[in-house]
Every structure is written in structure tokens, then in C-alpha cells.
N, C-alpha and C. Protein backbone atom coordinates (compact mmCIF):
# COMPACT_ATOMS: atom_id res chain seq x y z
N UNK A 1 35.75 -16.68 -20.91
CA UNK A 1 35.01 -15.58 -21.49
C UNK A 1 33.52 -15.93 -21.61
N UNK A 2 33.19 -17.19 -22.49
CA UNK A 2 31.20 -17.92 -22.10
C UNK A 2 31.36 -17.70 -20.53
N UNK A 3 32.06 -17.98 -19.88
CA UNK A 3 31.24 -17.67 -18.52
C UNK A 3 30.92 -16.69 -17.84
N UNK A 4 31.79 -15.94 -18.35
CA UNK A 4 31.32 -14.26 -17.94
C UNK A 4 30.27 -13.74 -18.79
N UNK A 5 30.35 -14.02 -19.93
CA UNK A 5 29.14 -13.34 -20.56
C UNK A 5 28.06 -14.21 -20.46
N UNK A 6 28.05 -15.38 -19.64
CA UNK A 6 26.74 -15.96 -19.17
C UNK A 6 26.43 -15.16 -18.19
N UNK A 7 27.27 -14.97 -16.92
CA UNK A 7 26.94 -14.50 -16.04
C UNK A 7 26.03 -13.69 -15.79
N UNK A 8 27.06 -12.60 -16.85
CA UNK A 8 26.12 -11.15 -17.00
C UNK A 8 25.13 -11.01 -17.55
N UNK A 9 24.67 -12.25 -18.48
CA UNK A 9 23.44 -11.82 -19.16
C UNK A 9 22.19 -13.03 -18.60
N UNK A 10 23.05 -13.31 -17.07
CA UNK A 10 22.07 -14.14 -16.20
C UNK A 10 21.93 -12.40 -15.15
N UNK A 11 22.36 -12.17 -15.10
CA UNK A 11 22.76 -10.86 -13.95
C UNK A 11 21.86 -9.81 -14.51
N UNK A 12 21.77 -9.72 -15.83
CA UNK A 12 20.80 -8.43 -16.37
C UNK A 12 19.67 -8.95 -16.21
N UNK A 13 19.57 -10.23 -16.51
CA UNK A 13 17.86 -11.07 -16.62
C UNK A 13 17.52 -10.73 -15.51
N UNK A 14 17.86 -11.03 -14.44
CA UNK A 14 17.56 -10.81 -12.59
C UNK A 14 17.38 -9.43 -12.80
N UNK A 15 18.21 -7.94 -13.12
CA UNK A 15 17.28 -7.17 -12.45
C UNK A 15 16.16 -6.61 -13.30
N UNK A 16 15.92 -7.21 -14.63
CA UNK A 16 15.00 -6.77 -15.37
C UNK A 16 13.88 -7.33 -14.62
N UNK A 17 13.75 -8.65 -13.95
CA UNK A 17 12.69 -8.98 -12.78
C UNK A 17 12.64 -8.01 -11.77
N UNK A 18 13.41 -8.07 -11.19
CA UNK A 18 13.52 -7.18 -10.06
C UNK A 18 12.94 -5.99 -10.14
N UNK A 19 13.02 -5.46 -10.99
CA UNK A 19 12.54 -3.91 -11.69
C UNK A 19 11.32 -4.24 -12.53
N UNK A 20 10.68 -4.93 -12.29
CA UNK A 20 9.85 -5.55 -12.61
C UNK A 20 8.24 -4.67 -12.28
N UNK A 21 7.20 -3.80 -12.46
CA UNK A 21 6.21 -3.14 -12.01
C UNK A 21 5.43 -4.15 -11.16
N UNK A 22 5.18 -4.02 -9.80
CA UNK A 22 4.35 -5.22 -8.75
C UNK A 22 2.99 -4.80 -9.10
N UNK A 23 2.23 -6.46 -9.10
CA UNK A 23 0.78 -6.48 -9.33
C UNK A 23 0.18 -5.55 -8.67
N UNK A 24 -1.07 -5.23 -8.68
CA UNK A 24 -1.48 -4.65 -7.63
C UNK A 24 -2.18 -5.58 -7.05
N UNK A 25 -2.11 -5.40 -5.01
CA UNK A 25 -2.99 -6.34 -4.42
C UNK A 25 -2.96 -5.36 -3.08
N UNK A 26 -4.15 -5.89 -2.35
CA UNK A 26 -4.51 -5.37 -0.92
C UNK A 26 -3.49 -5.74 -0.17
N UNK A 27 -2.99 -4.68 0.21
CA UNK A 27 -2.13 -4.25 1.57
C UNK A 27 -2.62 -5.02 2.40
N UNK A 28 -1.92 -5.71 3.69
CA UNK A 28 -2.28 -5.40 4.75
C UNK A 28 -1.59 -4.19 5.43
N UNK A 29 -2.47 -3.70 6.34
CA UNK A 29 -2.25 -2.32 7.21
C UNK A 29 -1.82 -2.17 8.28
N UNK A 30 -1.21 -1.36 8.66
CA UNK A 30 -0.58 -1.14 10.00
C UNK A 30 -2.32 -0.65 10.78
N UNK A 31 -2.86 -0.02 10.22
CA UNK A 31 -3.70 0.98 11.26
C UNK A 31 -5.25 1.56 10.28
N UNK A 32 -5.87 1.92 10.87
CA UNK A 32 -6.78 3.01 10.10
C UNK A 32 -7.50 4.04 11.31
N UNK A 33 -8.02 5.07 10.83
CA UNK A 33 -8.52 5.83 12.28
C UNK A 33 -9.27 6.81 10.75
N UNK A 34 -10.34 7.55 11.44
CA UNK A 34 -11.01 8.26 10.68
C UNK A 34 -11.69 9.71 11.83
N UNK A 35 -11.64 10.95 10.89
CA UNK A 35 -12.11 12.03 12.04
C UNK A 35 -12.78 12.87 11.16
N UNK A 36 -12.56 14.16 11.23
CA UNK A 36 -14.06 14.89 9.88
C UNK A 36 -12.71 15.31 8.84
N UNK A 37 -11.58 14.99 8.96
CA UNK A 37 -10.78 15.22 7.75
C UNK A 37 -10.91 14.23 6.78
N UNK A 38 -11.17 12.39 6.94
CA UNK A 38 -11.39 11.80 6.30
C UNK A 38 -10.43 10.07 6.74
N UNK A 39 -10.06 9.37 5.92
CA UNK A 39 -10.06 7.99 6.67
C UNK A 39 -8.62 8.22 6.80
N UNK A 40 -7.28 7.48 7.66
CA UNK A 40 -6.30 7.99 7.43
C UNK A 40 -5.72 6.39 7.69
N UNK A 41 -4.73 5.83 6.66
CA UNK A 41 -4.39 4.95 6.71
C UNK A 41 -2.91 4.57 6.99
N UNK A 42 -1.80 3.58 8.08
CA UNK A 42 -0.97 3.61 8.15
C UNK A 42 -0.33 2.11 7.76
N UNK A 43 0.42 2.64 6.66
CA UNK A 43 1.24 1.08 6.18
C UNK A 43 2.38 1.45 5.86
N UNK A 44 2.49 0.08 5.83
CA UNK A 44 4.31 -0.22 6.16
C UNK A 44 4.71 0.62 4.80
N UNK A 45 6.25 1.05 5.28
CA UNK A 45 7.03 1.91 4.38
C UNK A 45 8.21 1.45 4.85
N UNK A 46 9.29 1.37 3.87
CA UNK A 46 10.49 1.66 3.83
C UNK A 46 11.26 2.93 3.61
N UNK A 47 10.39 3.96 3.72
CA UNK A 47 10.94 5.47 3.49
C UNK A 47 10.40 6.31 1.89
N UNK A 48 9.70 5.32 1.37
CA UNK A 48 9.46 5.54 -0.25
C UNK A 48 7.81 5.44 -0.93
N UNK A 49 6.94 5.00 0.04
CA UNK A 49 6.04 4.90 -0.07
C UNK A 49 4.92 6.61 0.46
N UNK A 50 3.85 6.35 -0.59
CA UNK A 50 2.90 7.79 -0.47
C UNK A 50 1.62 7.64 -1.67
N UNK A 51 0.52 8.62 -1.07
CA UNK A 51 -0.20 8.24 -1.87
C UNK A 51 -0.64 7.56 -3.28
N UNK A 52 0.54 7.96 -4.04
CA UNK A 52 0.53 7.43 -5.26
C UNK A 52 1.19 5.67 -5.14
N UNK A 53 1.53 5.74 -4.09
CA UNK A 53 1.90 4.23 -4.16
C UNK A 53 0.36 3.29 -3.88
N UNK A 54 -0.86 3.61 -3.85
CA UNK A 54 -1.58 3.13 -3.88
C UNK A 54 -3.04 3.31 -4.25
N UNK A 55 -4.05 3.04 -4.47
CA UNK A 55 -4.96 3.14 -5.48
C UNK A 55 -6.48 2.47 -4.82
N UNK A 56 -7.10 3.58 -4.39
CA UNK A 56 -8.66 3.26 -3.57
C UNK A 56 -9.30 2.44 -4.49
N UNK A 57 -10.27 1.58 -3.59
CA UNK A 57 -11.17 1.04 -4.52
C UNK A 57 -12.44 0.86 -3.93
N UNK A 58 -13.23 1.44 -4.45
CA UNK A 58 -14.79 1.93 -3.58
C UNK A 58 -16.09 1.38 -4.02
N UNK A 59 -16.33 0.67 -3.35
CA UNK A 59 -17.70 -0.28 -3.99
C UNK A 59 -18.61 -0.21 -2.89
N UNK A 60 -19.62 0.06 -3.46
CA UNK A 60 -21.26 0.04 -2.93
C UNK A 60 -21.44 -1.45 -3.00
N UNK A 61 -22.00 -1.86 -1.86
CA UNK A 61 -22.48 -3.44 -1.50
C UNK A 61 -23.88 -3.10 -0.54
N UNK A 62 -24.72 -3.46 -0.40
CA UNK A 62 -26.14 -3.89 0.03
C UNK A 62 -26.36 -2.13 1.13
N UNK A 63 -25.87 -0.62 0.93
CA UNK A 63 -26.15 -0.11 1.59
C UNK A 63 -24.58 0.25 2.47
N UNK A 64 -23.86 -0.66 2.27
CA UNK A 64 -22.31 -0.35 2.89
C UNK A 64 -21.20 0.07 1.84
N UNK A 65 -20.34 1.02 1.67
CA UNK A 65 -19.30 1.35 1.00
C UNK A 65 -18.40 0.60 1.55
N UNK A 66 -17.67 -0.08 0.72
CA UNK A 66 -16.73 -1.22 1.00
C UNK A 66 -15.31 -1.02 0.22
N UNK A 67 -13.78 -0.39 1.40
CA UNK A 67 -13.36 0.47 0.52
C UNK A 67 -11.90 -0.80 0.79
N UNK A 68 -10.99 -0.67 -0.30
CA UNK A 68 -10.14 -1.81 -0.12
C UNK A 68 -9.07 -0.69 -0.75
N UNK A 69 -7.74 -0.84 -0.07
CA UNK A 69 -6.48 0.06 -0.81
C UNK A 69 -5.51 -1.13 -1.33
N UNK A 70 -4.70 -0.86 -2.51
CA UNK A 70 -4.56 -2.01 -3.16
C UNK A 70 -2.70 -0.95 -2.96
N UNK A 71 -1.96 -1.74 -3.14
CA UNK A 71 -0.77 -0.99 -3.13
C UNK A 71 -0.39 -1.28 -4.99
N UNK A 72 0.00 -0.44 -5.41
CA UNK A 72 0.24 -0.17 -7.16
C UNK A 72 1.77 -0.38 -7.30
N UNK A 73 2.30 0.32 -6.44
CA UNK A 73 3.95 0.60 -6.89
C UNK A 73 4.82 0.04 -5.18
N UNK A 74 5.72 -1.00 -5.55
CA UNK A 74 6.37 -1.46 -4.11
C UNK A 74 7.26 -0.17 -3.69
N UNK A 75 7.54 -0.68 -2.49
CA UNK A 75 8.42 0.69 -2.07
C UNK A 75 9.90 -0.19 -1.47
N UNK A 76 10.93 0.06 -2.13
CA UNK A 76 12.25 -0.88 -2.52
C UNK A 76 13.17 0.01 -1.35
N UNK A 77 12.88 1.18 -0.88
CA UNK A 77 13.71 1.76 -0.08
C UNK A 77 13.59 1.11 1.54
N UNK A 78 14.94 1.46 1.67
CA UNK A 78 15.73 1.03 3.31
C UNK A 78 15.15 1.35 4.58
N UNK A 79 14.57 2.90 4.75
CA UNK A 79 14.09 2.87 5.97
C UNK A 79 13.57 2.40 7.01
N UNK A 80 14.51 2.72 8.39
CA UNK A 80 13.72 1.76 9.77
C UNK A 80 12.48 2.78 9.61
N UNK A 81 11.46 2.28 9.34
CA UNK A 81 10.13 2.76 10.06
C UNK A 81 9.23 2.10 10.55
N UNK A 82 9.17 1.45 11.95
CA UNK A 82 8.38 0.76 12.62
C UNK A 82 6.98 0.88 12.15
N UNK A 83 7.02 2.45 12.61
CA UNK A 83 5.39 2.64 12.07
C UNK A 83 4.75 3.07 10.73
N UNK A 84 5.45 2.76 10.20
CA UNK A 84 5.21 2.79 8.40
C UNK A 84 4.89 4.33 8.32
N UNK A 85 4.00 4.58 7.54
CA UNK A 85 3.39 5.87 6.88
C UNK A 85 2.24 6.04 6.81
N UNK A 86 1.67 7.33 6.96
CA UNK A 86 0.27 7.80 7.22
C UNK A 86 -0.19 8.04 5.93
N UNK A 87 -1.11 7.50 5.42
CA UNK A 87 -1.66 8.06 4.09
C UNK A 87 -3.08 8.48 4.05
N UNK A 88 -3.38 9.99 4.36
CA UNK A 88 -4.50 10.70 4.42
C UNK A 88 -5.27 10.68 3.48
N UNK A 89 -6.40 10.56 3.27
CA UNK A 89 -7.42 10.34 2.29
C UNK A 89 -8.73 10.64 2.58
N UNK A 90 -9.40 12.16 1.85
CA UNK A 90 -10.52 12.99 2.40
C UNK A 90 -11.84 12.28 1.98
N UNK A 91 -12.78 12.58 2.45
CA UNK A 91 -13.83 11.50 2.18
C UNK A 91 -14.55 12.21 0.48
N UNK A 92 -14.21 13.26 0.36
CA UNK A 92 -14.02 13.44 -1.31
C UNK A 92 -13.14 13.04 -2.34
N UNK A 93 -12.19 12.50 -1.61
CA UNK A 93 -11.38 11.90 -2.64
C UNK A 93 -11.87 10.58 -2.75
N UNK A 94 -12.51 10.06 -1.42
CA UNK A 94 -12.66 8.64 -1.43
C UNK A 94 -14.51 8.54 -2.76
N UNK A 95 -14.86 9.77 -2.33
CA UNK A 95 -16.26 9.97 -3.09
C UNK A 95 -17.63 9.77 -1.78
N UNK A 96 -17.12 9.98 -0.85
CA UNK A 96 -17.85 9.28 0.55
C UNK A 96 -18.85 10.60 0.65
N UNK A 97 -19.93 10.27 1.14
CA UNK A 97 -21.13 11.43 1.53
C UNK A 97 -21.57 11.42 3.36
N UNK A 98 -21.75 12.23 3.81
CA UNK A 98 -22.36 12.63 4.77
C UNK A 98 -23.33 11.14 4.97
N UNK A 99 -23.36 10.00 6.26
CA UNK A 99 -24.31 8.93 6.35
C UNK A 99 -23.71 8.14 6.10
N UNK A 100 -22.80 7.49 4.63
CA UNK A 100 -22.33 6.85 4.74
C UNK A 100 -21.85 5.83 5.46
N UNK A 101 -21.82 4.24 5.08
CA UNK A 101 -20.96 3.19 6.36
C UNK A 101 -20.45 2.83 5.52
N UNK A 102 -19.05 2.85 6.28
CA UNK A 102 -18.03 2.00 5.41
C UNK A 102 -17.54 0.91 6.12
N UNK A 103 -16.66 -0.03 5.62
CA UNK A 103 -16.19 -1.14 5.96
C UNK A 103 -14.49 -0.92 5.20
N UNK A 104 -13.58 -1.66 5.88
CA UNK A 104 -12.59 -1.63 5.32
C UNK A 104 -12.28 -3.01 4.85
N UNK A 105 -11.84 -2.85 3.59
CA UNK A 105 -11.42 -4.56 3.74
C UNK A 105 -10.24 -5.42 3.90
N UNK A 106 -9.03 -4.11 3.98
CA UNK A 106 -8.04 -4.42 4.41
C UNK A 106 -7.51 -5.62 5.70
N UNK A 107 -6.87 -6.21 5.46
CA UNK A 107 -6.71 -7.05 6.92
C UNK A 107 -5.30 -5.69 7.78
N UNK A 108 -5.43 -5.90 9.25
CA UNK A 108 -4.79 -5.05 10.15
C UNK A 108 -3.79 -5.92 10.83
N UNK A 109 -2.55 -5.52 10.22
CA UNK A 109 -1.23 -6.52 10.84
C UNK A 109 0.00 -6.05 11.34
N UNK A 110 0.25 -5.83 12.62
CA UNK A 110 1.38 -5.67 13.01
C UNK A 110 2.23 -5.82 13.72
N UNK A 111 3.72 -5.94 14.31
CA UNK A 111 4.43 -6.61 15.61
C UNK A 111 4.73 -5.45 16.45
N UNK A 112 4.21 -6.09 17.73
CA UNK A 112 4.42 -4.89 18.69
C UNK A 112 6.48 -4.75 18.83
N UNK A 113 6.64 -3.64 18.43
CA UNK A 113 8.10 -3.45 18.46
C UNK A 113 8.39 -2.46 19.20
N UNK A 114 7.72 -2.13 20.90
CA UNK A 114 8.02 -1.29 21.80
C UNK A 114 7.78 -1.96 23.05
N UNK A 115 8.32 -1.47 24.30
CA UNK A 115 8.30 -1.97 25.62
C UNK A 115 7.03 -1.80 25.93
């Protein structure tokens, strides 16, 4: 009977980690591409990830906007998605003006998984 109720209250400890809210830190990215809708970013997903899973961060440096996406909330779901997810982002949301240069600071990482 101690060993079962060790077990389990080794078994609850684990998923109270597990379920645990992830730091936030910079993604690396599948992709970025930008057109007059605004910057559009593609990272990895398991089927569960979307804008709110991540959180712009926009800093003025010497004349360059220097924009870094930090991921806030992990995404724990299953999906095959090679090519992760598109996450659109207008250059008003980002706060970006007409002239503007930006830089990304994301690093760009991915395995070619096609013929």
C-alpha cells in the first residue's frame, strides 16, 4: 500500500511539471516572408499552436526595428505538420511605419523533409 501511494504521489508530482506554464524564449523558425499585408511567420506546430501562442517584441536599435517572437505557451499537441504554421502579423500590430528596416532576430531552422 506505501508503494502505491508513493507512486501516485510521485505520478501527480510529474504532471504538475509537465503542466507546468513554459518560459518564454525565441523560437527558432521555420520561415519568414513579408508583402504589404505585413511579416508572416512559419513555426513549428504540432496542430495547437497560433497567434496567441506567441508574443512580439519590438525594439528600436541605432535606426533598425529589431523584432524577436518569443513563443509564451508550448504547443503539446500530436500533429504531423512538416511545415508548422503560418502566423500572420500586420505591420500595425507589429507598430511598424511606412520606411521602416527591420531585422529579425529569430534564428531560421529546418529539415528538408521532401524529395
Amino acid at each position: 500500500m506505501k508503494t502505491l501511494i508513493s507512486f501516485l504521489s510521485v505520478l501527480l508530482s510529474a504532471s504538475f511539471v509537465m503542466a507546468a506554464p513554459q518560459a518564454p524564449h525565441i523560437e527558432k523558425i521555420l520561415g519568414v516572408s513579408v508583402d504589404e499585408q505585413g511579416v508572416h511567420l512559419q513555426v513549428m506546430s504540432g496542430g495547437c499552436t497560433n497567434k496567441d501562442s506567441f508574443q512580439a517584441l519590438v525594439r528600436r536599435q541605432r535606426g533598425v526595428i529589431e523584432l524577436s517572437f518569443e513563443r509564451i505557451n508550448s504547443d503539446e499537441c500530436l500533429a504531423h505538420l512538416p511545415f508548422g504554421e503560418t502566423l500572420n502579423y500586420s505591420y500595425q500590430d507589429l507598430g511598424l511605419q511606412l520606411g521602416d528596416i527591420i531585422r529579425i532576430k529569430n534564428s531560421v531552422e529546418f529539415r528538408v523533409s521532401f524529395p
